[in-house]
C-alpha atoms as a PDB file:
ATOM      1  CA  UNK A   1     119.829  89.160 136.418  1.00  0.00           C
ATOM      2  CA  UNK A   2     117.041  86.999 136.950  1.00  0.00           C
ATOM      3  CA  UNK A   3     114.027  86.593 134.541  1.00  0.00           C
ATOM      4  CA  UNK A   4     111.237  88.623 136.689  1.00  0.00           C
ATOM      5  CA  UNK A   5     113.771  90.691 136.857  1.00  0.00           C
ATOM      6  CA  UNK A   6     114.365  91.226 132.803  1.00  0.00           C
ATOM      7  CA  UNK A   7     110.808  91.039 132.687  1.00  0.00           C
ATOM      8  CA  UNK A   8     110.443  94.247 134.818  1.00  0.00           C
ATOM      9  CA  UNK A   9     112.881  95.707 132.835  1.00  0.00           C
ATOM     10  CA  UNK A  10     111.490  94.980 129.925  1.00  0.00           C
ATOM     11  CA  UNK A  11     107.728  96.133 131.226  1.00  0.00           C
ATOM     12  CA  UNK A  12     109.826  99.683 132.226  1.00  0.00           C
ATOM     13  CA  UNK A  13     111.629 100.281 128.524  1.00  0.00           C
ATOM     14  CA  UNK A  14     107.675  99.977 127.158  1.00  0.00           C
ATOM     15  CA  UNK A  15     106.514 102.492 129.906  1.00  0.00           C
ATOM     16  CA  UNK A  16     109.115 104.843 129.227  1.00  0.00           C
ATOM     17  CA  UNK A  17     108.768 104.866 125.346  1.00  0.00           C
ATOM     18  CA  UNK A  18     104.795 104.643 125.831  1.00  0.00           C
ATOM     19  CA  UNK A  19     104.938 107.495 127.633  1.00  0.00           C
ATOM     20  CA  UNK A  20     107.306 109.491 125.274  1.00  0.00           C
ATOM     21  CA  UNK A  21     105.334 108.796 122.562  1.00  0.00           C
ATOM     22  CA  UNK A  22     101.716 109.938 124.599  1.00  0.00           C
ATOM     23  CA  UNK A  23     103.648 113.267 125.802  1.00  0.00           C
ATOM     24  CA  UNK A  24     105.299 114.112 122.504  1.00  0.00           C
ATOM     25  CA  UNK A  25     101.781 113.193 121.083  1.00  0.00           C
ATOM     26  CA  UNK A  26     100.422 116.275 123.362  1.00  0.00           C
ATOM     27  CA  UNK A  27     102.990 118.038 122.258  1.00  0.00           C
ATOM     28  CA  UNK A  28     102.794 117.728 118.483  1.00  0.00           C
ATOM     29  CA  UNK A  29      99.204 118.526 118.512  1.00  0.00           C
ATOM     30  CA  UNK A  30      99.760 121.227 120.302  1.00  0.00           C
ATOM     31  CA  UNK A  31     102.072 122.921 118.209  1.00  0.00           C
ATOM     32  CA  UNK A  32     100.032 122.206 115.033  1.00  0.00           C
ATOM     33  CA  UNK A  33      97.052 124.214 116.783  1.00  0.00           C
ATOM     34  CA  UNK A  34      99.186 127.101 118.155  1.00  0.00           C
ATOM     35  CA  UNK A  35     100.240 126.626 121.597  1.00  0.00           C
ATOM     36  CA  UNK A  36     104.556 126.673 120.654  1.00  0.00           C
ATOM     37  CA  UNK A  37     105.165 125.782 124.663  1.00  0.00           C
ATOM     38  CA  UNK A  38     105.885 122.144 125.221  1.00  0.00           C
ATOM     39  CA  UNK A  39     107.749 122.518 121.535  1.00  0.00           C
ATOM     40  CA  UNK A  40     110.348 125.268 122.859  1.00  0.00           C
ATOM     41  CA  UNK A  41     110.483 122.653 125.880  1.00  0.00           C
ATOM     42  CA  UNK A  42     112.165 120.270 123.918  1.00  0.00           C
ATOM     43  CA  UNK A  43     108.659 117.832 124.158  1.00  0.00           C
ATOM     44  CA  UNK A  44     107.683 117.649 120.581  1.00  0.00           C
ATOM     45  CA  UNK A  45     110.231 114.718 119.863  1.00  0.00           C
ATOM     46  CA  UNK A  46     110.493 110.749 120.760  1.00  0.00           C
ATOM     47  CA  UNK A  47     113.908 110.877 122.281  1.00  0.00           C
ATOM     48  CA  UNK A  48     113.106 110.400 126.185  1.00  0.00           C
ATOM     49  CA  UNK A  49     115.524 112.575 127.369  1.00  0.00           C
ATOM     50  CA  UNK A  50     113.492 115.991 126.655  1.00  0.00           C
ATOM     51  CA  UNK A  51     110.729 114.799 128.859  1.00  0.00           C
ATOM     52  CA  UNK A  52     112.771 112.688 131.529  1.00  0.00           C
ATOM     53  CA  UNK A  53     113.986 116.326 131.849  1.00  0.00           C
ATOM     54  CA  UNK A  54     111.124 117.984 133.195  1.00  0.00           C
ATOM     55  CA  UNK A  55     109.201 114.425 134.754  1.00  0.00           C
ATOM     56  CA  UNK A  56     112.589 112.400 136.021  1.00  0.00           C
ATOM     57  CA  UNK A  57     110.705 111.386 139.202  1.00  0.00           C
ATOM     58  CA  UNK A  58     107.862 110.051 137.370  1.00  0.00           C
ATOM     59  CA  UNK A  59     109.695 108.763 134.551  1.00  0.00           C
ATOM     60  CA  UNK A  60     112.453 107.538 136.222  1.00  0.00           C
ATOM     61  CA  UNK A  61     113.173 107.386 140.007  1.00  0.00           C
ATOM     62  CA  UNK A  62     109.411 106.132 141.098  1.00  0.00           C
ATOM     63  CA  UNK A  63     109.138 103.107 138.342  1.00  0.00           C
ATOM     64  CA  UNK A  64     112.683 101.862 139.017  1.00  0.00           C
ATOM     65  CA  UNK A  65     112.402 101.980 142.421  1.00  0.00           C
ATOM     66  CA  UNK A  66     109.326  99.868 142.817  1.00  0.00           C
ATOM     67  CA  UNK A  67     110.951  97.295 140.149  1.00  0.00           C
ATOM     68  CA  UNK A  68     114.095  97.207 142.845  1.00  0.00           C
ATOM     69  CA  UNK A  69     111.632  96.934 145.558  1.00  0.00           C
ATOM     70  CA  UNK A  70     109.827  94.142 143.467  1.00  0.00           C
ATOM     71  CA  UNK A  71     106.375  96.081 143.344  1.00  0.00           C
ATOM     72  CA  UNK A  72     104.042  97.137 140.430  1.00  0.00           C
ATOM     73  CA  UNK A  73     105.078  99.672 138.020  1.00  0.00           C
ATOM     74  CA  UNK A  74     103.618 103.165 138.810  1.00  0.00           C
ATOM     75  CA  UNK A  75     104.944 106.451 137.716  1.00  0.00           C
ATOM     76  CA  UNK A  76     103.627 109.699 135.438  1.00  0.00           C
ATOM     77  CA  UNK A  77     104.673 112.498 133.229  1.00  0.00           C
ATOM     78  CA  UNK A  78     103.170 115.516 131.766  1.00  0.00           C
ATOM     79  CA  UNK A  79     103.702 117.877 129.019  1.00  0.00           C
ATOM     80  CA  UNK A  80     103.320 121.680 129.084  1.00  0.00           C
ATOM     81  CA  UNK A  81     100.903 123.912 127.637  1.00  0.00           C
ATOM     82  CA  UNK A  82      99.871 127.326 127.804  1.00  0.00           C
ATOM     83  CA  UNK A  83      96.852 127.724 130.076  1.00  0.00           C
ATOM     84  CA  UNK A  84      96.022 131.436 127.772  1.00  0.00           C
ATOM     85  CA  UNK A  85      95.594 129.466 124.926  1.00  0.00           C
ATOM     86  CA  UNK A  86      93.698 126.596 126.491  1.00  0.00           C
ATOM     87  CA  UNK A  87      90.830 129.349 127.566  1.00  0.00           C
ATOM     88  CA  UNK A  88      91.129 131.170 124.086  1.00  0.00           C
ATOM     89  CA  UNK A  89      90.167 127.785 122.343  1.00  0.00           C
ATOM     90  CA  UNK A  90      88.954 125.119 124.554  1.00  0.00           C
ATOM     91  CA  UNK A  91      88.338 123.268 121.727  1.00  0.00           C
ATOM     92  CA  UNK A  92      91.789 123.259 120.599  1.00  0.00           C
ATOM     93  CA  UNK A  93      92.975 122.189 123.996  1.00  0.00           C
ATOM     94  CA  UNK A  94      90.460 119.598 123.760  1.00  0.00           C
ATOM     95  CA  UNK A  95      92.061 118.184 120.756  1.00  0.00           C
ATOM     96  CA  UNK A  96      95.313 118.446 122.058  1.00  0.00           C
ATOM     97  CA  UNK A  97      94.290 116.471 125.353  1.00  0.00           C
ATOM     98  CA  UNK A  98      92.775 113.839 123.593  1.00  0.00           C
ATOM     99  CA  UNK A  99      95.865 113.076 121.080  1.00  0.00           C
ATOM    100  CA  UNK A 100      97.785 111.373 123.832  1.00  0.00           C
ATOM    101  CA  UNK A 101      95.514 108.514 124.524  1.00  0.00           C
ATOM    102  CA  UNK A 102      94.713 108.524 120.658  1.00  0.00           C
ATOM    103  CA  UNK A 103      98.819 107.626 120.146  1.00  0.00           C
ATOM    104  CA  UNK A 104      98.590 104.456 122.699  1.00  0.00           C
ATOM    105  CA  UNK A 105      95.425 103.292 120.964  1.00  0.00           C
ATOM    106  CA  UNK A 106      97.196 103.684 117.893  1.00  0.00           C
ATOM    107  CA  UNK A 107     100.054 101.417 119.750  1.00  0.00           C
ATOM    108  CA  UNK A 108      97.203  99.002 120.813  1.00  0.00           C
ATOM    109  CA  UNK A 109      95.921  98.766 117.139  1.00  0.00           C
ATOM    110  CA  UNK A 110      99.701  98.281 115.997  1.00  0.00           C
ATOM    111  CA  UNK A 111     100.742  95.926 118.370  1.00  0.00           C
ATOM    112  CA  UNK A 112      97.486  93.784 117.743  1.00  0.00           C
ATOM    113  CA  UNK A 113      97.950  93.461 114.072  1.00  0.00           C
ATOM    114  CA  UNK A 114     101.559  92.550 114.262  1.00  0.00           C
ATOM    115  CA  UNK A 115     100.141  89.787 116.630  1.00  0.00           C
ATOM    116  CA  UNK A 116      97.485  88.846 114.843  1.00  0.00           C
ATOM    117  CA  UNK A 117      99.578  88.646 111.299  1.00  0.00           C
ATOM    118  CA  UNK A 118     101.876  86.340 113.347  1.00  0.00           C
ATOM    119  CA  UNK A 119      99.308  84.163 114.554  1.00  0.00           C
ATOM    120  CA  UNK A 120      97.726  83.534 110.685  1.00  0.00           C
ATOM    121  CA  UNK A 121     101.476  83.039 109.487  1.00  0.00           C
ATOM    122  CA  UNK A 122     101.723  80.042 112.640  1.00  0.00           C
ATOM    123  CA  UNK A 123     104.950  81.856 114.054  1.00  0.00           C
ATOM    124  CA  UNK A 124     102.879  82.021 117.111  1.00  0.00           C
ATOM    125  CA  UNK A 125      99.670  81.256 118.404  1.00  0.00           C
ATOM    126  CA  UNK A 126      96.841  81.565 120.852  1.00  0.00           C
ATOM    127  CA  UNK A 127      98.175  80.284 124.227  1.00  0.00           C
ATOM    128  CA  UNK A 128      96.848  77.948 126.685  1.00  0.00           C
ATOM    129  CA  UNK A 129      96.200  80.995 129.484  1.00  0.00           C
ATOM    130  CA  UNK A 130      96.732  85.010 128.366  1.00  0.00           C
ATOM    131  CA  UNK A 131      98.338  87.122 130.691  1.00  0.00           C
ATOM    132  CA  UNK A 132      99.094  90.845 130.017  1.00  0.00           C
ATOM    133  CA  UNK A 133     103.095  89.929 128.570  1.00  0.00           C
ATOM    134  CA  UNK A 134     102.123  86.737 127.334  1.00  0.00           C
ATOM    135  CA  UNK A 135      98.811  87.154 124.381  1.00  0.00           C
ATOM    136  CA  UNK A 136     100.211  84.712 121.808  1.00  0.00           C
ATOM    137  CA  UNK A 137     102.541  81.422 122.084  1.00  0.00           C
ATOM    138  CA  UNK A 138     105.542  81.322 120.355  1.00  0.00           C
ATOM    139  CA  UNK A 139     105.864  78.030 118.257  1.00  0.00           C
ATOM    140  CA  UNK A 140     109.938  78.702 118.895  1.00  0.00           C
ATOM    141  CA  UNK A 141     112.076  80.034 122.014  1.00  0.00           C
ATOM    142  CA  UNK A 142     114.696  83.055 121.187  1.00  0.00           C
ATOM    143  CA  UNK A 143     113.819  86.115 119.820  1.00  0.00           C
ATOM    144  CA  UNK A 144     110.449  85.020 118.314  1.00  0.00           C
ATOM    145  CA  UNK A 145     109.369  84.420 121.978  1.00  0.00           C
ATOM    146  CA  UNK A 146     110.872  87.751 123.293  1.00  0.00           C
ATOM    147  CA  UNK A 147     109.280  89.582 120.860  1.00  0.00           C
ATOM    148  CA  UNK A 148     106.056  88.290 121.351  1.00  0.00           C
ATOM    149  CA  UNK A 149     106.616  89.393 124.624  1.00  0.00           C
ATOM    150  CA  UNK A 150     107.376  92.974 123.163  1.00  0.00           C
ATOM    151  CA  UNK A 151     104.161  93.063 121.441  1.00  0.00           C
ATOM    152  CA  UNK A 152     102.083  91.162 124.211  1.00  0.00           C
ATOM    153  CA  UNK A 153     103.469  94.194 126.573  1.00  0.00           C
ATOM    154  CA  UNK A 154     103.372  96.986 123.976  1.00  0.00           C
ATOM    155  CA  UNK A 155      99.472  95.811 123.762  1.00  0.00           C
ATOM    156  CA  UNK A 156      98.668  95.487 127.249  1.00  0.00           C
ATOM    157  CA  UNK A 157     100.675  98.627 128.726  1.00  0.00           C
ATOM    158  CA  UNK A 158      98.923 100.884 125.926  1.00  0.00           C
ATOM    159  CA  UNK A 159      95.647  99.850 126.142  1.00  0.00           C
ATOM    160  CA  UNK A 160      95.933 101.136 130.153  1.00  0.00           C
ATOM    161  CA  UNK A 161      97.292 103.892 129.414  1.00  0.00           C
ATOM    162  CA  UNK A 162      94.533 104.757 127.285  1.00  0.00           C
ATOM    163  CA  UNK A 163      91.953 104.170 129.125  1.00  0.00           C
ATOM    164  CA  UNK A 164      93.412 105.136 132.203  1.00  0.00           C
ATOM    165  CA  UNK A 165      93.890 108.331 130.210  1.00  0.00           C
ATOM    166  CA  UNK A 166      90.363 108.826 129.150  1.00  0.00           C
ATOM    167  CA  UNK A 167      88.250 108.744 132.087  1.00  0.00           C
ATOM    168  CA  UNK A 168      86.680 111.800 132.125  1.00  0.00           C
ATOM    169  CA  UNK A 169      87.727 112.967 135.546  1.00  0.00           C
ATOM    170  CA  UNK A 170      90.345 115.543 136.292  1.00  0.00           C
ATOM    171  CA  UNK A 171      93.235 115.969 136.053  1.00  0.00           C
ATOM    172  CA  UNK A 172      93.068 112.712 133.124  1.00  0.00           C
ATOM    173  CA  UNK A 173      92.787 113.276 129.311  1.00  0.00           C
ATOM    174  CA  UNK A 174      89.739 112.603 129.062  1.00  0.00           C
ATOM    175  CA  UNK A 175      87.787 115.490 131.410  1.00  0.00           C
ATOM    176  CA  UNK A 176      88.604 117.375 128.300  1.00  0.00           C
ATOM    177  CA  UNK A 177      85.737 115.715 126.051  1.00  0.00           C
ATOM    178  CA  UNK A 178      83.618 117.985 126.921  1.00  0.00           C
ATOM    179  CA  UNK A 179      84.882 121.257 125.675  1.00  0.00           C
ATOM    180  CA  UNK A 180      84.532 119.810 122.148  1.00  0.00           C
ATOM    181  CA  UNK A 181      80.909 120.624 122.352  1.00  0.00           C
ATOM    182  CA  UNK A 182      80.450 123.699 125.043  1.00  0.00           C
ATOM    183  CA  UNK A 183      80.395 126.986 123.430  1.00  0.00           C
ATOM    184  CA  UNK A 184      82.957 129.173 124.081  1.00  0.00           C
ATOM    185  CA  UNK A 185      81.803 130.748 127.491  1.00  0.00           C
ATOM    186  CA  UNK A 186      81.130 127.362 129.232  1.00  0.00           C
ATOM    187  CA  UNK A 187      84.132 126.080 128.098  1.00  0.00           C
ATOM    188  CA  UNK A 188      86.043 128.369 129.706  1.00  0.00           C
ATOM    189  CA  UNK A 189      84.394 128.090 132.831  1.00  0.00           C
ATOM    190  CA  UNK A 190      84.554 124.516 132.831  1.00  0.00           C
ATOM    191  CA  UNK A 191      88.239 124.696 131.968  1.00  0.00           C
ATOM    192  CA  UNK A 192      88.741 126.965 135.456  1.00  0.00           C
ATOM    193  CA  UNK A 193      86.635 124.110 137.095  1.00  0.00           C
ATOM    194  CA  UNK A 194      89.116 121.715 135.836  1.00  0.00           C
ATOM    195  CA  UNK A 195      92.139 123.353 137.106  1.00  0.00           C
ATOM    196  CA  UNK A 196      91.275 123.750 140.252  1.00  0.00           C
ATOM    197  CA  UNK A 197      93.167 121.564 143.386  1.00  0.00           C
ATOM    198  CA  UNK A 198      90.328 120.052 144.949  1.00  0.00           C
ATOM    199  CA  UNK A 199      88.852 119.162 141.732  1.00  0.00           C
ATOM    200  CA  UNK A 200      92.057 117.947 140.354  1.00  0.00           C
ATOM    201  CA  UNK A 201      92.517 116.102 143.987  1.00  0.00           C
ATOM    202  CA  UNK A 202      89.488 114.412 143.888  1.00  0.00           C
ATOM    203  CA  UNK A 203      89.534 113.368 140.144  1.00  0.00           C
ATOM    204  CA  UNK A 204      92.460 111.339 140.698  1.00  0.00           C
ATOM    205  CA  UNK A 205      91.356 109.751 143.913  1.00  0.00           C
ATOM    206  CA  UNK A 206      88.132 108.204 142.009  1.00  0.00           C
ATOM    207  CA  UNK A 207      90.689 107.309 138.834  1.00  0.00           C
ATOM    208  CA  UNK A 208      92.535 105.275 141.290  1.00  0.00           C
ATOM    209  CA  UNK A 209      89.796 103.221 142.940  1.00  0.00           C
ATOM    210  CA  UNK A 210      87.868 102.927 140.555  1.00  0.00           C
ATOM    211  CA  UNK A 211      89.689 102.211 137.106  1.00  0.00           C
ATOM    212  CA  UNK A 212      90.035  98.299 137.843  1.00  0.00           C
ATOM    213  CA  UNK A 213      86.737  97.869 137.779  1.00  0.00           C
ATOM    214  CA  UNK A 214      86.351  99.843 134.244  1.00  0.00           C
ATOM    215  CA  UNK A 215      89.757  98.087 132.919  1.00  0.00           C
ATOM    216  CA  UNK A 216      89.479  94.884 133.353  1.00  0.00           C
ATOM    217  CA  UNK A 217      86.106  93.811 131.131  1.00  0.00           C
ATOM    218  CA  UNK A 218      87.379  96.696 128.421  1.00  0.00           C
ATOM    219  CA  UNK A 219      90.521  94.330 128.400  1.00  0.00           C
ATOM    220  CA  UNK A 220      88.821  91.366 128.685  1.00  0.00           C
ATOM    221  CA  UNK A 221      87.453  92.227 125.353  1.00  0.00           C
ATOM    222  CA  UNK A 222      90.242  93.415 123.660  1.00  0.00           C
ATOM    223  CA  UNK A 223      92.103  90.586 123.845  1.00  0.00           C
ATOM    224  CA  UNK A 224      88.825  88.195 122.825  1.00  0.00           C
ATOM    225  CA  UNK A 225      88.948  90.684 119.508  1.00  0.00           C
ATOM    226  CA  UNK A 226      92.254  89.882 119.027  1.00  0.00           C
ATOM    227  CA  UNK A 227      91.711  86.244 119.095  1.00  0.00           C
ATOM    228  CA  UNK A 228      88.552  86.257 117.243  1.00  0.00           C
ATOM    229  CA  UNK A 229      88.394  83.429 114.207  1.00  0.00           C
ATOM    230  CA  UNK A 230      91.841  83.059 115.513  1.00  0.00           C
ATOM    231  CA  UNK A 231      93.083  79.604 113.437  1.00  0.00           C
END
């Protein structure tokens, strides 16, 4: 097994368990606020298999076969909720939308601190060139330099996911802002807006060409915040 290959691999483990832990953050929220669906689904829980389950093309089949193929990584998953419960409190749907990208963020933040703690203790530092698995240099080969790897990816994959997540286009995460602040009526309205094909159709189509141009100066400065009165 070669090293793009590992590298792949590695890039795919991170995907799956980002994923996991953005769908079982859906589903936790979810359950905390009343909707008991993606819980008797098996969702509310970080062991992939649950949500492989009811997403294996997306979680599975798609990613691995464009690693094989030697592409980029692409796939999806989803967790269920009741759409009854959405409409009888949009902003509790709202909430529960929104806690998936808030979990990778909360990756992003982790991942960054571990990196930045190991650049102020010198067991790595700020390399030459960044690329999206390789944010720090290790000052030693082994396992210090595959897990600065792991975090470099952990970073990078999350913070995409996120904002990927949060454009506020449907069918994304972040279409849902909105019903934090509509009263009840418009919500709901909006909410049947939001479900509907074309709409849904459409939403992605923009998501797709357009998010480079949205990602790439949001990650631009991420990184120069991680580096920032970097020693």
């Amino acid at each position: 097994m070669g090293p793009d290959f590992s590298d792949s691999l590695l890039w795919y483990i991170v995907f799956l368990y980002s994923t996991v832990c953005h769908e079982g953050g859906h589903a936790w929220t979810a359950l905390q606020l009343g909707d008991r669906t993606a819980y008797q689904g098996g969702q509310v829980s970080l062991d992939p298999l649950p949500h492989i389950r009811r997403e294996p093309f997306g979680m599975v089949v798609v990613p691995l076969l464009l690693i094989l193929m030697g592409g980029g990584m692409f796939g999806w998953a989803s967790a269920p909720y009741d759409p009854r419960w959405a409409l009888q409190y949009p902003r509790r749907s709202a909430i529960m939308s929104l806690a998936g990208p808030a979990v990778n963020l909360g990756l992003v933040l982790l991942a960054a601190l571990v990196l930045r703690v190991g650049m102020e203790w010198h067991v790595w530092e700020e390399p030459f060139y960044s690329a999206p698995a390789h944010l720090v240099e290790a000052a030693q080969g082994g396992l210090v330099a595959w897990f600065a790897k792991l975090l470099s990816i952990v970073f990078s994959l999350n913070l995409l996911l996120a904002i990927f997540n949060l454009l506020p286009l449907p069918t994304l995460d972040g279409s849902s802002l909105p019903l934090l602040f509509l009263p009840t009526a418009m919500a709901q309205r909006y909410l049947a807006a939001l479900w509907n094909p074309g709409a849904r159709f459409v939403g992605l189509f923009l998501a797709w060409q357009g998010f480079r141009y949205i990602f790439e100066p949001i990650r631009r400065l991420a990184v120069q915040a991680l580096y920032m009165g970097a020693g």
